[in-house]
Protein backbone atom coordinates (compact mmCIF):
# COMPACT_ATOMS: atom_id res chain seq x y z
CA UNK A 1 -27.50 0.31 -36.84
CA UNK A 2 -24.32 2.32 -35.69
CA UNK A 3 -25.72 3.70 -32.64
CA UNK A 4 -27.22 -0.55 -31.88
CA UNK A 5 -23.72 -1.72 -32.11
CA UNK A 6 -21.86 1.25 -30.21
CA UNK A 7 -24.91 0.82 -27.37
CA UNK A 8 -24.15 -2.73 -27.08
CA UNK A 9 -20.41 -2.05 -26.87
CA UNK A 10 -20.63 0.63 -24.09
CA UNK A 11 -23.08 -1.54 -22.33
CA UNK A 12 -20.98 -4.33 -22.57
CA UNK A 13 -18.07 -2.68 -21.03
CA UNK A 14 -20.14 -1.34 -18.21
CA UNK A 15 -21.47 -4.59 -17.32
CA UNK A 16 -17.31 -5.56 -16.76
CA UNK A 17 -16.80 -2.58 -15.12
CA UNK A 18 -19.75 -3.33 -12.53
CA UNK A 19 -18.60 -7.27 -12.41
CA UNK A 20 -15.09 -5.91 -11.17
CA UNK A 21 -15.93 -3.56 -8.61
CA UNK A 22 -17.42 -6.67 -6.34
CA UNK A 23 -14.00 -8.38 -6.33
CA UNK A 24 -11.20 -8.03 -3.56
CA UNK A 25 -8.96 -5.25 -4.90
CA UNK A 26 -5.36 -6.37 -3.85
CA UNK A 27 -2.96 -3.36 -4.59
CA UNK A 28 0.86 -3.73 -3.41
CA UNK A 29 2.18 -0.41 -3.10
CA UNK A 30 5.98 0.64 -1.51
CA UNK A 31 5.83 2.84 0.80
CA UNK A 32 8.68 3.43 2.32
CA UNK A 33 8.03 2.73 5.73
CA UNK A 34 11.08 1.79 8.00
CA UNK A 35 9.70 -0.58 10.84
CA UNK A 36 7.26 -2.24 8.63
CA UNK A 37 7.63 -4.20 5.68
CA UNK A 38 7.20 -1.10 3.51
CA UNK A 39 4.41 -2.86 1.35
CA UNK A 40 0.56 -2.40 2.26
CA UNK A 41 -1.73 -4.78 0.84
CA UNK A 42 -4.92 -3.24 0.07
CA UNK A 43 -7.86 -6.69 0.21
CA UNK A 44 -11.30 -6.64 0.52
CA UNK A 45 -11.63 -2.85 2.33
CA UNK A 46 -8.82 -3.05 4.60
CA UNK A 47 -5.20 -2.02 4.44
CA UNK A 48 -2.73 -4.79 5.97
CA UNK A 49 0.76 -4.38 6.62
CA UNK A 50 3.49 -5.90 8.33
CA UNK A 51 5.33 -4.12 11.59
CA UNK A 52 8.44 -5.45 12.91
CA UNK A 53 7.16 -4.68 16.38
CA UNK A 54 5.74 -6.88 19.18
CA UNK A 55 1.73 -6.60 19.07
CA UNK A 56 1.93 -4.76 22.58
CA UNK A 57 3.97 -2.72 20.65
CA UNK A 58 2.12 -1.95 17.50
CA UNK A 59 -1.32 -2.06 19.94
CA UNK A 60 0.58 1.12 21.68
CA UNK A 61 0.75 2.69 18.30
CA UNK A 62 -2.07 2.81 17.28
CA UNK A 63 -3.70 3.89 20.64
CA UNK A 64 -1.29 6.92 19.75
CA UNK A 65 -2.54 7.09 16.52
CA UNK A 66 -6.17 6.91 17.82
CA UNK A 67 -5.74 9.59 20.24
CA UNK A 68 -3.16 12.08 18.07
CA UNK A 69 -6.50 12.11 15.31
CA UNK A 70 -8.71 13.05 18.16
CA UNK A 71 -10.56 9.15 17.91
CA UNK A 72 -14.22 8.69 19.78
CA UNK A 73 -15.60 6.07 21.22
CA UNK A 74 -12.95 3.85 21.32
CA UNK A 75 -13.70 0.06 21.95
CA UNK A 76 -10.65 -2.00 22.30
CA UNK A 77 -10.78 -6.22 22.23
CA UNK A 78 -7.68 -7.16 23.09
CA UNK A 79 -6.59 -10.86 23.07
CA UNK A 80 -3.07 -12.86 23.45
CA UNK A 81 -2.72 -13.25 20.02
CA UNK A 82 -3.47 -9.62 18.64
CA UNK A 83 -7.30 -8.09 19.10
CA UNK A 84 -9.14 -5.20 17.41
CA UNK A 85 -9.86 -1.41 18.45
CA UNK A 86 -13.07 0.81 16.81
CA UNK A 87 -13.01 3.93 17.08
CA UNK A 88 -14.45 6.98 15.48
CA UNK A 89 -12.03 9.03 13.95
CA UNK A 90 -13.46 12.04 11.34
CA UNK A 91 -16.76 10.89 12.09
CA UNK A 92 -15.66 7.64 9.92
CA UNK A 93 -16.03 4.12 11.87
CA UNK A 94 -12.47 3.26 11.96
CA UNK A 95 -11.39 -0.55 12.40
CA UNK A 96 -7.97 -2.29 13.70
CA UNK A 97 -7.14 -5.42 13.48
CA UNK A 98 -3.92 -6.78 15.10
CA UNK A 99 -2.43 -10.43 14.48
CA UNK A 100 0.47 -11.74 16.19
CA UNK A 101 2.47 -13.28 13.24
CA UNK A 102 6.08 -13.63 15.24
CA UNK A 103 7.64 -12.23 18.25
CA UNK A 104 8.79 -9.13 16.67
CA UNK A 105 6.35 -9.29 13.74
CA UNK A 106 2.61 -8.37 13.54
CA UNK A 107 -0.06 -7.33 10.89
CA UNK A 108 -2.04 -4.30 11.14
CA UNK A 109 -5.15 -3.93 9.19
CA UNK A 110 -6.90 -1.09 8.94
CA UNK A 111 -10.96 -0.39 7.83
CA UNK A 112 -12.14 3.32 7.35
CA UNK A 113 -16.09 2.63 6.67
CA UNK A 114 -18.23 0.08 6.35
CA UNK A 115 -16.59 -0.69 2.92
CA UNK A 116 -12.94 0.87 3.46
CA UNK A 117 -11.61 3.53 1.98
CA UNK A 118 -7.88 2.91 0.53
CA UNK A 119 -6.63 6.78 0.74
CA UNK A 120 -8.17 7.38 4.37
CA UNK A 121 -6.41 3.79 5.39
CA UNK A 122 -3.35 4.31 4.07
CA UNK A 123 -3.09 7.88 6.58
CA UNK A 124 -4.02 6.29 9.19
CA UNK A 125 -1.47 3.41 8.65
CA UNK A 126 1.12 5.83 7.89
CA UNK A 127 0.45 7.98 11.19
CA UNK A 128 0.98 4.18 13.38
CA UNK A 129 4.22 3.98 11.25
CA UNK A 130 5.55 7.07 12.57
CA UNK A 131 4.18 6.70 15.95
CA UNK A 132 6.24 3.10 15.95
CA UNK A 133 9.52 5.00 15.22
CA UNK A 134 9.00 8.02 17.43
CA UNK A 135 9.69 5.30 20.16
């Protein structure tokens, strides 16, 4: 009777574990990050942050970015209001998304894999940081 009730308990808490995992994640973290708005929001696969940069701007960076970590086919969409590059970057499928939000302010999300992977996205977001400042 024990082993029922612990059984049902750990199967219980597995089945809330599981229900979890299919909901957007939203982690604010503060990274220090001069240029941006220093938080990332982590929602749905893909790391978003803030840039205090034009979108030409922030596009530039992460062209840099793309091309300082070695990137492969590279397919840029750009449009007037922000636009979206894939590339291939550590054989990952790597997805940016630009959005003009101001003159001097834009969001950059970023997608490693077909799910996203929060450590790899948070790299790569932190390489267009420094790539923004090294201007």
């Amino acid at each position: 009777m024990i082993h029922l009730k612990r059984a049902s308990v750990a199967l219980i808490l597995l089945a809330c574990c599981f229900s979890f995992y299919g909901c957007p994640v939203l982690v604010v973290g503060g990274a220090a990050v001069a240029g941006g708005t220093g938080t990332y929001y982590y929602v749905e696969g893909e790391m978003r942050t803030d840039y205090y940069f034009s979108v030409d701007g922030v596009w530039s960076g992460v062209e840099k970015t793309i091309a300082d970590m070695k990137g492969r086919d590279v397919e840029p969409d750009k449009q007037p209001d922000g636009g979206k590059i894939v590339a291939v970057i550590n054989d990952e499928k790597v997805t940016f998304r630009l959005k003009y939000k101001d003159k001097d302010l834009t969001t950059l999300g970023v997608r490693v894999g077909p799910v996203g992977n929060q450590a790899a996205a948070k790299v790569i977001q932190d390489r267009v940081a420094d790539n923004l400042l090294k201007k």
